[in-house]
Every structure is written in C-alpha cells, then in structure tokens.
Protein backbone atom coordinates (compact mmCIF):
# COMPACT_ATOMS: atom_id res chain seq x y z
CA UNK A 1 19.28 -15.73 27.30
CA UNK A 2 15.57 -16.11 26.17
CA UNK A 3 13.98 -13.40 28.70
CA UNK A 4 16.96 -11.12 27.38
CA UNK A 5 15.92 -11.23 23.88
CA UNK A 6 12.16 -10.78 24.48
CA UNK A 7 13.18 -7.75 27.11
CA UNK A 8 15.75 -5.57 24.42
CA UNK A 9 14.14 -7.75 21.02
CA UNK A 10 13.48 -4.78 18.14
CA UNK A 11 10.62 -3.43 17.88
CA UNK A 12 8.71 -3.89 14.20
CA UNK A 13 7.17 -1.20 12.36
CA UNK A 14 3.18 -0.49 13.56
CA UNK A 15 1.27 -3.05 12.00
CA UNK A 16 -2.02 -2.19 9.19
CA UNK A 17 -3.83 -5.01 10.36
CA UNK A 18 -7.25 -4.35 12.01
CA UNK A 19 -7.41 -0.72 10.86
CA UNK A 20 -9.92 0.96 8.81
CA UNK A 21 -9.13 2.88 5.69
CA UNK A 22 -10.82 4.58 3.05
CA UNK A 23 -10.22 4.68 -0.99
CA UNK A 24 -9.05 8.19 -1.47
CA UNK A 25 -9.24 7.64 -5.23
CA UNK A 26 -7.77 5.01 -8.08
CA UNK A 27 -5.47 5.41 -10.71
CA UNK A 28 -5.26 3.47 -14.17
CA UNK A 29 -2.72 3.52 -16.65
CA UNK A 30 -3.56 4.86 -20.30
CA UNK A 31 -4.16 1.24 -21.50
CA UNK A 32 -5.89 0.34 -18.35
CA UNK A 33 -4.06 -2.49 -17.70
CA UNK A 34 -2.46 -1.32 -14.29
CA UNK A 35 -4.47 -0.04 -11.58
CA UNK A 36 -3.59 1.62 -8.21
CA UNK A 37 -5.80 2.34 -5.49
CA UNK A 38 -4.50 4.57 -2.89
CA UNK A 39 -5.62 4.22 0.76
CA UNK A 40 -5.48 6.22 3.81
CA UNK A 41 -5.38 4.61 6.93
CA UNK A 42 -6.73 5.93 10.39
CA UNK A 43 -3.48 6.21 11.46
CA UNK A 44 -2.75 8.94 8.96
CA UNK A 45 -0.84 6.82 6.79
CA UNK A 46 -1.34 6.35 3.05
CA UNK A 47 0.04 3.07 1.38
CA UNK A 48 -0.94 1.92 -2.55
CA UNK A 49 -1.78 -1.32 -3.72
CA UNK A 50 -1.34 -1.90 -7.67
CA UNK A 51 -3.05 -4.48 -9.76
CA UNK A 52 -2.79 -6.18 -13.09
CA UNK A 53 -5.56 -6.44 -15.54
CA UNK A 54 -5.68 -9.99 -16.29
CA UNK A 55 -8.91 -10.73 -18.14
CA UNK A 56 -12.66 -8.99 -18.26
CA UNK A 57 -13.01 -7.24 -14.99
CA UNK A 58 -9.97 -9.21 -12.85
CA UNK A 59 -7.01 -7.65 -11.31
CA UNK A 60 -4.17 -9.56 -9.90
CA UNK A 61 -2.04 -8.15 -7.13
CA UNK A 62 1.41 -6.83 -7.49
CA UNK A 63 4.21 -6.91 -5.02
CA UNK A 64 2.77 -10.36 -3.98
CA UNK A 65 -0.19 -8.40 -2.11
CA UNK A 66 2.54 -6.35 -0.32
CA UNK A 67 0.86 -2.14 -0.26
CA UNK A 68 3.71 0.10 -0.69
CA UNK A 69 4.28 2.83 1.58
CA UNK A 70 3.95 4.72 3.71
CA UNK A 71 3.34 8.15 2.31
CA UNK A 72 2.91 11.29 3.76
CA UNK A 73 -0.18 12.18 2.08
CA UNK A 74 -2.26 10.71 -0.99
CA UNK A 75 -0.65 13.54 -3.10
CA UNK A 76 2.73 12.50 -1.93
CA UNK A 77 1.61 8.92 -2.72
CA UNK A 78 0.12 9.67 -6.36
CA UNK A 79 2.95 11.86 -7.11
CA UNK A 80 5.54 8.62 -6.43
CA UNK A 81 3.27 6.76 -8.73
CA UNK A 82 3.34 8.75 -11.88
CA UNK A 83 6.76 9.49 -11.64
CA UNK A 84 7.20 5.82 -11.49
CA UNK A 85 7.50 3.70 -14.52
C-alpha cells in the first residue's frame, strides 16, 4: 500500500522556502509596540509577518514565526491588517 500512497498522496500548498522577496513597506501600531512587515514574494504572493516590541530595539515574532497569507496584493494584505484588531 506504500507506492499507493506516495502515487495519489495530497499535494501541499507551494512552499516559501528558497524564494526571494522584497519589504514592500512596514506597519506599526500607534504605540509602536506591534510591527508588521509585509513581503512580496517572486511568486507574486504577499504574506505578513508581525512582531512584538519587547525591549529597546527587539521584536519577537508572532504566530510562532508562522507569515500569514497569502494575499492578493500588499494593499489587499495592509487592508486585512488595519481592519484587524
């Protein structure tokens, strides 16, 4: 049953690793305690990854490292993030 599994097995989502991206910009909240930094891929995907302020100049991850996305656009992407509380 093996060579079944590895002939009809799902297919994952395309993975992010190895490909280049670019900041498009970063986001702070009004206390600047919370960052986001949105990224476009070159595979025309945008995904976020949000930070923490924990002391001085040091942001932890959020979401465990996890980006979120994917987004259409990096409009699409900062809209979902101001909208979101």
């Amino acid at each position: 049953m093996a060579w079944w599994n590895q002939i009809f097995k799902r297919k994952t989502g395309s993975s992010l690793y190895g490909l280049e991206y670019k900041v498009a910009f970063k986001l702070y909240s009004a206390d600047g305690k919370r960052e986001v930094e949105v990224r476009e891929f070159s595979n025309g995907k945008t995904y976020l990854a949000e930070r923490d302020w924990v002391e001085g100049t040091t942001f932890n991850d959020r979401h465990g490292g996890t980006m979120v996305g994917p987004f259409a656009s990096p409009e699409d992407a900062e809209k979902f993030i101001v909208t979101t509380a």
